[in-house]
PDB file of N, CA and C in Angstrom:
ATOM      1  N   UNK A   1       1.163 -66.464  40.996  1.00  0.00           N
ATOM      2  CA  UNK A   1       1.357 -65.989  39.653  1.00  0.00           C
ATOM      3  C   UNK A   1       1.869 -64.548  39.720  1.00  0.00           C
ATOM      4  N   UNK A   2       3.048 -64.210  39.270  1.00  0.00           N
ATOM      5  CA  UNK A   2       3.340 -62.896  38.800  1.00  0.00           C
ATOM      6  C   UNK A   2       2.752 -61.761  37.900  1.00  0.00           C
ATOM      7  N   UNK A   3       2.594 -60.676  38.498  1.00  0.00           N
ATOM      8  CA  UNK A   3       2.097 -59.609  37.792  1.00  0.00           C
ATOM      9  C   UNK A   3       2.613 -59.509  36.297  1.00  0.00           C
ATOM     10  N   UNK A   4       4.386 -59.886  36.224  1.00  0.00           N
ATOM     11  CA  UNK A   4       4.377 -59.816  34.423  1.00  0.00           C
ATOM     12  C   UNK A   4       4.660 -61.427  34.255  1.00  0.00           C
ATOM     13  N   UNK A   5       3.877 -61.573  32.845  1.00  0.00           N
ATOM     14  CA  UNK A   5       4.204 -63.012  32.701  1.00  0.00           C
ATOM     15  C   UNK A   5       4.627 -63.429  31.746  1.00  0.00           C
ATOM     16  N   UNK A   6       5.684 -64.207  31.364  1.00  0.00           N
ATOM     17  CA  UNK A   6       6.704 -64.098  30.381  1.00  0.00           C
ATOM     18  C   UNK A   6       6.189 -63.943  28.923  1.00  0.00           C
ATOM     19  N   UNK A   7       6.514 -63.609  28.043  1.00  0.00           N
ATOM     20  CA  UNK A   7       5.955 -62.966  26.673  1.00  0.00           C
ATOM     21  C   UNK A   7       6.185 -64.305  25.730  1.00  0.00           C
ATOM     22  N   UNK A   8       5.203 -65.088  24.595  1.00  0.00           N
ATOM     23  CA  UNK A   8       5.004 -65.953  24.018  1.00  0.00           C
ATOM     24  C   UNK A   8       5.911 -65.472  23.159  1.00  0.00           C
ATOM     25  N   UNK A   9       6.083 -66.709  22.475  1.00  0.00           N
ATOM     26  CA  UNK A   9       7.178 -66.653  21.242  1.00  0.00           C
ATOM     27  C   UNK A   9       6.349 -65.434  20.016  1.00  0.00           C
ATOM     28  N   UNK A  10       4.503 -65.771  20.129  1.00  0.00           N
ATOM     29  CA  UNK A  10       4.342 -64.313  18.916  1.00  0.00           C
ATOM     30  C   UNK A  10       4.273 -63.399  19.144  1.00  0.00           C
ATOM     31  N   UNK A  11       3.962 -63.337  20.581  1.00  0.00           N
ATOM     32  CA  UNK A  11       4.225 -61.772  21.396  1.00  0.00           C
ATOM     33  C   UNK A  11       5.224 -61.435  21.079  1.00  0.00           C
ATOM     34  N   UNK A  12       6.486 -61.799  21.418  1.00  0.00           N
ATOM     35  CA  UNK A  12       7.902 -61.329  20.853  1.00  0.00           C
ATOM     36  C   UNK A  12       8.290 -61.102  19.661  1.00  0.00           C
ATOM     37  N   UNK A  13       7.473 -61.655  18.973  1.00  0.00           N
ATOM     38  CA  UNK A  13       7.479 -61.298  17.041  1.00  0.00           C
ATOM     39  C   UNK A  13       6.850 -59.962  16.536  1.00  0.00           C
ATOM     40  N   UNK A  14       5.694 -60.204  17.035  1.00  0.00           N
ATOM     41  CA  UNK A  14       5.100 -58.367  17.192  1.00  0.00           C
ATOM     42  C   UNK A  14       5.791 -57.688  17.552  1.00  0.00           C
ATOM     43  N   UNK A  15       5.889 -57.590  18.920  1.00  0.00           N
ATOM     44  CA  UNK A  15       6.830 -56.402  19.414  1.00  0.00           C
ATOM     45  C   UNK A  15       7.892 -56.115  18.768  1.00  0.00           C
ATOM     46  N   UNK A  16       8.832 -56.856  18.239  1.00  0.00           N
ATOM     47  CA  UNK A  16      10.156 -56.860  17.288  1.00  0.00           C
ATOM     48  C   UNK A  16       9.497 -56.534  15.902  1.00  0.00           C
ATOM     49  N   UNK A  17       8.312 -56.555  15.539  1.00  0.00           N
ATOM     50  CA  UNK A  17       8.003 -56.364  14.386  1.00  0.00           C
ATOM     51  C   UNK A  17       7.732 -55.054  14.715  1.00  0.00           C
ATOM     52  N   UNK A  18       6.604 -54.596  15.393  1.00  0.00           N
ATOM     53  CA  UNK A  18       6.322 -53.193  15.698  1.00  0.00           C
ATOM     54  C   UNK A  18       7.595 -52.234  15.978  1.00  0.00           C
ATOM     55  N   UNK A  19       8.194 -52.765  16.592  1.00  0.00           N
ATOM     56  CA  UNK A  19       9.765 -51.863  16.706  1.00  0.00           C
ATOM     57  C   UNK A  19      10.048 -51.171  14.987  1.00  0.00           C
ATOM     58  N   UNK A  20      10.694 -52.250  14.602  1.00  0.00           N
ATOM     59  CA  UNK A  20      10.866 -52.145  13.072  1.00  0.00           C
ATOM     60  C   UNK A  20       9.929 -51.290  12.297  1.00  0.00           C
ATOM     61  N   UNK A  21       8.610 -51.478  12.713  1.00  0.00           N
ATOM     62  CA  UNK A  21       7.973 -50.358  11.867  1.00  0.00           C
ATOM     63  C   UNK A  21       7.774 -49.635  12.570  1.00  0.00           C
ATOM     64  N   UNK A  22       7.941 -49.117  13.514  1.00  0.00           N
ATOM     65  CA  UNK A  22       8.363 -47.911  14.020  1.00  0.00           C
ATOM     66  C   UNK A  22       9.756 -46.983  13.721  1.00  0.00           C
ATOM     67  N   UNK A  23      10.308 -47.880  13.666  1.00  0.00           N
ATOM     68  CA  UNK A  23      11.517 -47.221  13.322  1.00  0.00           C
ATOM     69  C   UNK A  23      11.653 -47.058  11.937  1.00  0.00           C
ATOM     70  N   UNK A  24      11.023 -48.123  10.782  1.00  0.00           N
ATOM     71  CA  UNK A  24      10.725 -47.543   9.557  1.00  0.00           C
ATOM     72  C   UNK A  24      10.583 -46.413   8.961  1.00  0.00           C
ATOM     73  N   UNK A  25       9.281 -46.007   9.967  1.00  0.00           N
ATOM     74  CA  UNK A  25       8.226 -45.149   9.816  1.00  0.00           C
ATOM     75  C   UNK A  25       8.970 -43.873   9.905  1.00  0.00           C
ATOM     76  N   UNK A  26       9.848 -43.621  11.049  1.00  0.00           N
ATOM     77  CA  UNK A  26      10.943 -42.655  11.633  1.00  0.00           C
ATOM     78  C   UNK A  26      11.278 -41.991  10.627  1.00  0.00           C
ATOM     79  N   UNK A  27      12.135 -43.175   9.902  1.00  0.00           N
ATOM     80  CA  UNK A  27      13.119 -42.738   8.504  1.00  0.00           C
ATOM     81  C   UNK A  27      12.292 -42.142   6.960  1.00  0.00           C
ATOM     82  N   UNK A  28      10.955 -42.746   7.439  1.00  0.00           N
ATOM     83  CA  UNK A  28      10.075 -42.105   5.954  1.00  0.00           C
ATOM     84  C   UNK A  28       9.869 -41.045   6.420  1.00  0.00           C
ATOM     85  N   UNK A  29       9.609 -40.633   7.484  1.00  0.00           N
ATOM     86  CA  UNK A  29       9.210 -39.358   7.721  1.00  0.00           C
ATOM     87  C   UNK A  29      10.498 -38.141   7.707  1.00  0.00           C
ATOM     88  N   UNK A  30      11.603 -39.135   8.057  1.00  0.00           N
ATOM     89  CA  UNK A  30      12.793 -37.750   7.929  1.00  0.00           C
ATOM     90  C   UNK A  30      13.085 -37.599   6.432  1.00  0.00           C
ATOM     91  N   UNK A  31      12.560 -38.899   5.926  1.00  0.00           N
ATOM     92  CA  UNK A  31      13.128 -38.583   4.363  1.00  0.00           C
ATOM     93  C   UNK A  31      12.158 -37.681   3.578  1.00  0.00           C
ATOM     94  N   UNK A  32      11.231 -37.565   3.957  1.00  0.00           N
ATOM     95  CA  UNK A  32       9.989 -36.821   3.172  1.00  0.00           C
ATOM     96  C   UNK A  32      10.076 -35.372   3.569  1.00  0.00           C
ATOM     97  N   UNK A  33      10.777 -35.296   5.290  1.00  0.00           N
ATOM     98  CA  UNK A  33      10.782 -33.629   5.672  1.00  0.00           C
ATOM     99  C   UNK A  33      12.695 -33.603   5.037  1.00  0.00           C
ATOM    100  N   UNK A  34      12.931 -34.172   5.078  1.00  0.00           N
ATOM    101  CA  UNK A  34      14.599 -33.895   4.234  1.00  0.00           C
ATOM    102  C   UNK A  34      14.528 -33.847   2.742  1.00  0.00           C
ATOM    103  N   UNK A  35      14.012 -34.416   2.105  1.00  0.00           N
ATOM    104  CA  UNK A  35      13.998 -34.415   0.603  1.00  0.00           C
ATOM    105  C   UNK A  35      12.684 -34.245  -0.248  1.00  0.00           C
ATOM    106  N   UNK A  36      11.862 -34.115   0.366  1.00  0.00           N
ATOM    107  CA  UNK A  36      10.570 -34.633  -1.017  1.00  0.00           C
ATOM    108  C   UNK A  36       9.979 -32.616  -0.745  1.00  0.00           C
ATOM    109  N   UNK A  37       9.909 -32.545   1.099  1.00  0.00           N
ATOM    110  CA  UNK A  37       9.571 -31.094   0.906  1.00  0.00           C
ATOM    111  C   UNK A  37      10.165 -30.445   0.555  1.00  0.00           C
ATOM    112  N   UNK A  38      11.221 -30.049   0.768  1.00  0.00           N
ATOM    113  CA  UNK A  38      12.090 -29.026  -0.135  1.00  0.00           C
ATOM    114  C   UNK A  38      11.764 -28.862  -1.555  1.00  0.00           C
ATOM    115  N   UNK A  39      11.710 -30.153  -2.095  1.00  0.00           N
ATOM    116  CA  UNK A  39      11.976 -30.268  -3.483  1.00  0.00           C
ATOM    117  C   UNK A  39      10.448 -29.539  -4.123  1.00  0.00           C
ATOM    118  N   UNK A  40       9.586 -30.001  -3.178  1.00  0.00           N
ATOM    119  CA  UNK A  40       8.352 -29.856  -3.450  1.00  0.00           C
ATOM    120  C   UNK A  40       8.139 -28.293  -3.660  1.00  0.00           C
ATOM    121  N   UNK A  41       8.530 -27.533  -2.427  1.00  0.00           N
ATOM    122  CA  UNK A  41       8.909 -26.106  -2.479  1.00  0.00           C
ATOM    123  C   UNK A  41       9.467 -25.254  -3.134  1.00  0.00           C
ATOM    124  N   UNK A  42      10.297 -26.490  -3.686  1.00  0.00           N
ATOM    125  CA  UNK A  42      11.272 -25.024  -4.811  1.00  0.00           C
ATOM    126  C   UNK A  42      10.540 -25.323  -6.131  1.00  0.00           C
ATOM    127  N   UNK A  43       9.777 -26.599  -6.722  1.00  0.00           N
ATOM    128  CA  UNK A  43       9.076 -26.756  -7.361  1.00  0.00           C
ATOM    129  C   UNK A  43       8.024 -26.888  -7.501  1.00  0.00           C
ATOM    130  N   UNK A  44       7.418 -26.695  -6.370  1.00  0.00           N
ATOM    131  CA  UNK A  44       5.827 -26.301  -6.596  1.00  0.00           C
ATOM    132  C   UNK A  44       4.847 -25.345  -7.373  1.00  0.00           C
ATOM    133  N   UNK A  45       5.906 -24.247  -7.682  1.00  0.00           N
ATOM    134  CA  UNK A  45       4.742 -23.418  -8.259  1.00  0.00           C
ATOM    135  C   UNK A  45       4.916 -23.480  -9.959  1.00  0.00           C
ATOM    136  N   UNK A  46       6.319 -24.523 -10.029  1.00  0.00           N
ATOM    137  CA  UNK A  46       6.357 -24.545 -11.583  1.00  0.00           C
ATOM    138  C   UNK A  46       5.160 -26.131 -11.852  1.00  0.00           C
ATOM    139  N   UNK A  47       4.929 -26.844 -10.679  1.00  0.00           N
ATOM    140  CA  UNK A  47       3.753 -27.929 -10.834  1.00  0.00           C
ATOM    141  C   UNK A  47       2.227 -27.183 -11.355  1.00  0.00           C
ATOM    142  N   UNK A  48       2.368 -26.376 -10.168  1.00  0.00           N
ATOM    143  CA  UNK A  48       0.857 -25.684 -10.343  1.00  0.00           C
ATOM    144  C   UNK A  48       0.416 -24.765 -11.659  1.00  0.00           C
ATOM    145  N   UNK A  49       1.676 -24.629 -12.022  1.00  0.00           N
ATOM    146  CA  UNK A  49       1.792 -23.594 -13.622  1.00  0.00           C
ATOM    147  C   UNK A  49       1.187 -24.527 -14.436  1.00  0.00           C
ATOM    148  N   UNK A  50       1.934 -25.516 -14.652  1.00  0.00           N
ATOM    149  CA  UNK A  50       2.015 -26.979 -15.542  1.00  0.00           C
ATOM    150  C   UNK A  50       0.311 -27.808 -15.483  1.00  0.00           C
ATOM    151  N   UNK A  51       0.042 -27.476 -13.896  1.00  0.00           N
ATOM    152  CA  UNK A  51      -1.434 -28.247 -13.855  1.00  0.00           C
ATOM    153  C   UNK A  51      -2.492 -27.567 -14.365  1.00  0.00           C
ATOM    154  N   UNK A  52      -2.251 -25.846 -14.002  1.00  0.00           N
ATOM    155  CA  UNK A  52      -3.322 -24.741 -14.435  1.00  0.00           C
ATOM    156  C   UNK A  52      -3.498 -25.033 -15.969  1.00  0.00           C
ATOM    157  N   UNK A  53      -2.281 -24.908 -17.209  1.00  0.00           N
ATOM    158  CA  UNK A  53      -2.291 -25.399 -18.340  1.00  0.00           C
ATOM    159  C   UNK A  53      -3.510 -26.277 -18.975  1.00  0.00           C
ATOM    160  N   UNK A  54      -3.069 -27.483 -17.876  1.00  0.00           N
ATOM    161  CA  UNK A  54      -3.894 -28.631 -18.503  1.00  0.00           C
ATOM    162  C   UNK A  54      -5.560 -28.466 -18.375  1.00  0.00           C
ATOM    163  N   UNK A  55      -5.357 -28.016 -17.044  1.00  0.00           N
ATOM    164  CA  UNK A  55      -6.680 -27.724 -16.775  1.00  0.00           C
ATOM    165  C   UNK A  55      -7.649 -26.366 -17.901  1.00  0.00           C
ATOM    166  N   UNK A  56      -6.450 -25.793 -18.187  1.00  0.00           N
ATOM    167  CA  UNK A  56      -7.603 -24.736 -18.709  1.00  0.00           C
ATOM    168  C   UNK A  56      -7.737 -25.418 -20.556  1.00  0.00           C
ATOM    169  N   UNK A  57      -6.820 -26.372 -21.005  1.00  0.00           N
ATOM    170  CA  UNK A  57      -6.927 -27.180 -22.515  1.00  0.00           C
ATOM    171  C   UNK A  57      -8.011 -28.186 -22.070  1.00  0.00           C
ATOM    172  N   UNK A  58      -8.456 -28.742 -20.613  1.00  0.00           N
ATOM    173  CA  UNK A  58      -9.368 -29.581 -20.159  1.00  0.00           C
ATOM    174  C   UNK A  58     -10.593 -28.408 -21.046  1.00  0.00           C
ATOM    175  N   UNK A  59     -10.771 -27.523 -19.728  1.00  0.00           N
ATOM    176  CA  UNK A  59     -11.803 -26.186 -19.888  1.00  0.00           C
ATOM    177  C   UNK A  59     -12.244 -26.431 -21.543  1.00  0.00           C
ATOM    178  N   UNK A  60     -11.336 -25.751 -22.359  1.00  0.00           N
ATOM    179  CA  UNK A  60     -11.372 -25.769 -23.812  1.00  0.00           C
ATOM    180  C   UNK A  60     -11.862 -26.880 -24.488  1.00  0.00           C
ATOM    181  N   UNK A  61     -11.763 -27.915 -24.080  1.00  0.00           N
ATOM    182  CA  UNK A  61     -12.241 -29.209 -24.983  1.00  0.00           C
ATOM    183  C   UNK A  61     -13.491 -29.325 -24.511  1.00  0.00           C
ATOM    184  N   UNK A  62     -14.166 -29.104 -23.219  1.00  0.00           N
ATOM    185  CA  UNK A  62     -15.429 -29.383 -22.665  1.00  0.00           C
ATOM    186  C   UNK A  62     -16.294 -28.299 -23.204  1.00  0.00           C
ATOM    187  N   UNK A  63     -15.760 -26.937 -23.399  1.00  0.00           N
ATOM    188  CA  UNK A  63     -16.638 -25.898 -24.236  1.00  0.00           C
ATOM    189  C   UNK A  63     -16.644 -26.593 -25.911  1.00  0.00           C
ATOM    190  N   UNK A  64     -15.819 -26.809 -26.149  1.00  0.00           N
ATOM    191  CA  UNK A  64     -15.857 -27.175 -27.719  1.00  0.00           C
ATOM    192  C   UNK A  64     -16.856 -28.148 -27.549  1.00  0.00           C
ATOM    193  N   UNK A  65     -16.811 -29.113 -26.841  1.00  0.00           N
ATOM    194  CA  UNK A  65     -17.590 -30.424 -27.260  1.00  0.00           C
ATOM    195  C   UNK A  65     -18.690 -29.847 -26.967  1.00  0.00           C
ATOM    196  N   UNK A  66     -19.459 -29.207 -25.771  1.00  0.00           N
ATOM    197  CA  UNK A  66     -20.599 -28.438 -25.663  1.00  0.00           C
ATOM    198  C   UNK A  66     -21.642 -27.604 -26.647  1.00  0.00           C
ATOM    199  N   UNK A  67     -20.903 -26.823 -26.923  1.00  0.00           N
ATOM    200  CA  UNK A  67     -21.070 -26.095 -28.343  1.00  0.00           C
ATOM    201  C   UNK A  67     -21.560 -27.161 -29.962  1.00  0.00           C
ATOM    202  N   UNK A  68     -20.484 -28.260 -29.906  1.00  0.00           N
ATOM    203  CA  UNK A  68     -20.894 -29.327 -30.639  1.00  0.00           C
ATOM    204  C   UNK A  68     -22.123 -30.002 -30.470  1.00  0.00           C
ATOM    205  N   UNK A  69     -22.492 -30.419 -29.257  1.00  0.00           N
ATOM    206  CA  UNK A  69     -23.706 -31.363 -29.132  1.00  0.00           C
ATOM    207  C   UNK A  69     -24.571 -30.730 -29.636  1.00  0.00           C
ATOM    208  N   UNK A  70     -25.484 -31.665 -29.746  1.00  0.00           N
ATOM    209  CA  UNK A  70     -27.015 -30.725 -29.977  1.00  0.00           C
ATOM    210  C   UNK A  70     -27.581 -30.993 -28.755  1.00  0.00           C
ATOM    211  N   UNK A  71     -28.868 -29.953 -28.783  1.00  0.00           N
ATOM    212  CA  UNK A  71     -29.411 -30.166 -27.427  1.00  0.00           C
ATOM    213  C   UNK A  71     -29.990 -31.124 -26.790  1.00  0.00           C
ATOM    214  N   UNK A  72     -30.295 -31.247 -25.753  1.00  0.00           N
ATOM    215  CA  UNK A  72     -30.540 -32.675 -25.395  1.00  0.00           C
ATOM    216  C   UNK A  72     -32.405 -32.965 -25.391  1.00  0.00           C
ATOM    217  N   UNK A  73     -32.934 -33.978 -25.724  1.00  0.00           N
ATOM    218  CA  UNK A  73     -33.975 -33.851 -26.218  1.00  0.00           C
ATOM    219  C   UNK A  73     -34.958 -34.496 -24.589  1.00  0.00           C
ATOM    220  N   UNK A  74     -35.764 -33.733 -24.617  1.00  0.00           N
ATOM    221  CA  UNK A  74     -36.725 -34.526 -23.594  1.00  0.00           C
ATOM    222  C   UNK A  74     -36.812 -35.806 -23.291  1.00  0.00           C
ATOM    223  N   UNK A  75     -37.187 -35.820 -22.301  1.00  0.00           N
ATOM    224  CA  UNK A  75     -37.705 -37.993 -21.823  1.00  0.00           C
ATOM    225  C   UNK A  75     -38.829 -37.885 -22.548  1.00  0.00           C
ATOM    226  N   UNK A  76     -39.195 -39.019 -22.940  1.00  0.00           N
ATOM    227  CA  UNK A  76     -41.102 -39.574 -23.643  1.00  0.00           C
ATOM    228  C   UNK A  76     -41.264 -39.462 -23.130  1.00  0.00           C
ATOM    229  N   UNK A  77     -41.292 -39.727 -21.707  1.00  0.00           N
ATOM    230  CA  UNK A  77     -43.170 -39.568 -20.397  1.00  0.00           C
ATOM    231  C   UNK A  77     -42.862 -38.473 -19.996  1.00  0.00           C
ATOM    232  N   UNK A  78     -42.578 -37.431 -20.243  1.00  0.00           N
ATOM    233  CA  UNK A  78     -42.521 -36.038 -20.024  1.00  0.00           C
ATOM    234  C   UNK A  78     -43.555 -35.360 -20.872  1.00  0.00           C
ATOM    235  N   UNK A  79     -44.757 -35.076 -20.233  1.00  0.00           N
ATOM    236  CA  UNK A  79     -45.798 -34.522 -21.647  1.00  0.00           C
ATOM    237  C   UNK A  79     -45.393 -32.514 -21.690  1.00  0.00           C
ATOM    238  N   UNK A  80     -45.820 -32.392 -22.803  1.00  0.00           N
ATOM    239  CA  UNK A  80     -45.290 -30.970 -23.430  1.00  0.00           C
ATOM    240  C   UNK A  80     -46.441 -30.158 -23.048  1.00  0.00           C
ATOM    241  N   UNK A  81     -45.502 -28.896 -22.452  1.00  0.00           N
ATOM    242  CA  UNK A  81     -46.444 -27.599 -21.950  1.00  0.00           C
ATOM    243  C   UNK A  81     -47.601 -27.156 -22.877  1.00  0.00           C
TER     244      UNK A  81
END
């Protein structure tokens, strides 16, 4: 018996499959350092402007509603000081 021994028909499907997503993988990655970072860079800090916004009208609605509630009332099996 030989040290290599010939490769099954799904062995050869994997490997040809794994190729392929390897080489997939290649092209997402050049496309993400070619196009998505850049883009990300020259527009990132107008994202983070845009997110701070929301976040601080978040802030604002959680004080309003706060202010609104009434306080929250004890549990029953909690006996009073």
């Amino acid at each position: 018996m030989s040290a290599e021994s010939p490769k099954r028909p799904w062995e050869e499907r994997v490997s040809e499959a794994s190729s392929k997503i390897e080489e997939e993988l290649r092209r997402v990655v050049n496309y993400i350092n070619d196009e998505v970072v850049p883009e990300v860079r020259k527009n990132g800090s107008e994202a983070l402007r845009a997110a701070a916004a929301e976040m601080q009208k978040l802030a604002d609605y959680m004080e309003s509603r706060k202010s609104a509630e009434p306080p929250p009332r004890p549990p029953k099996d909690v006996p009073k000081p």
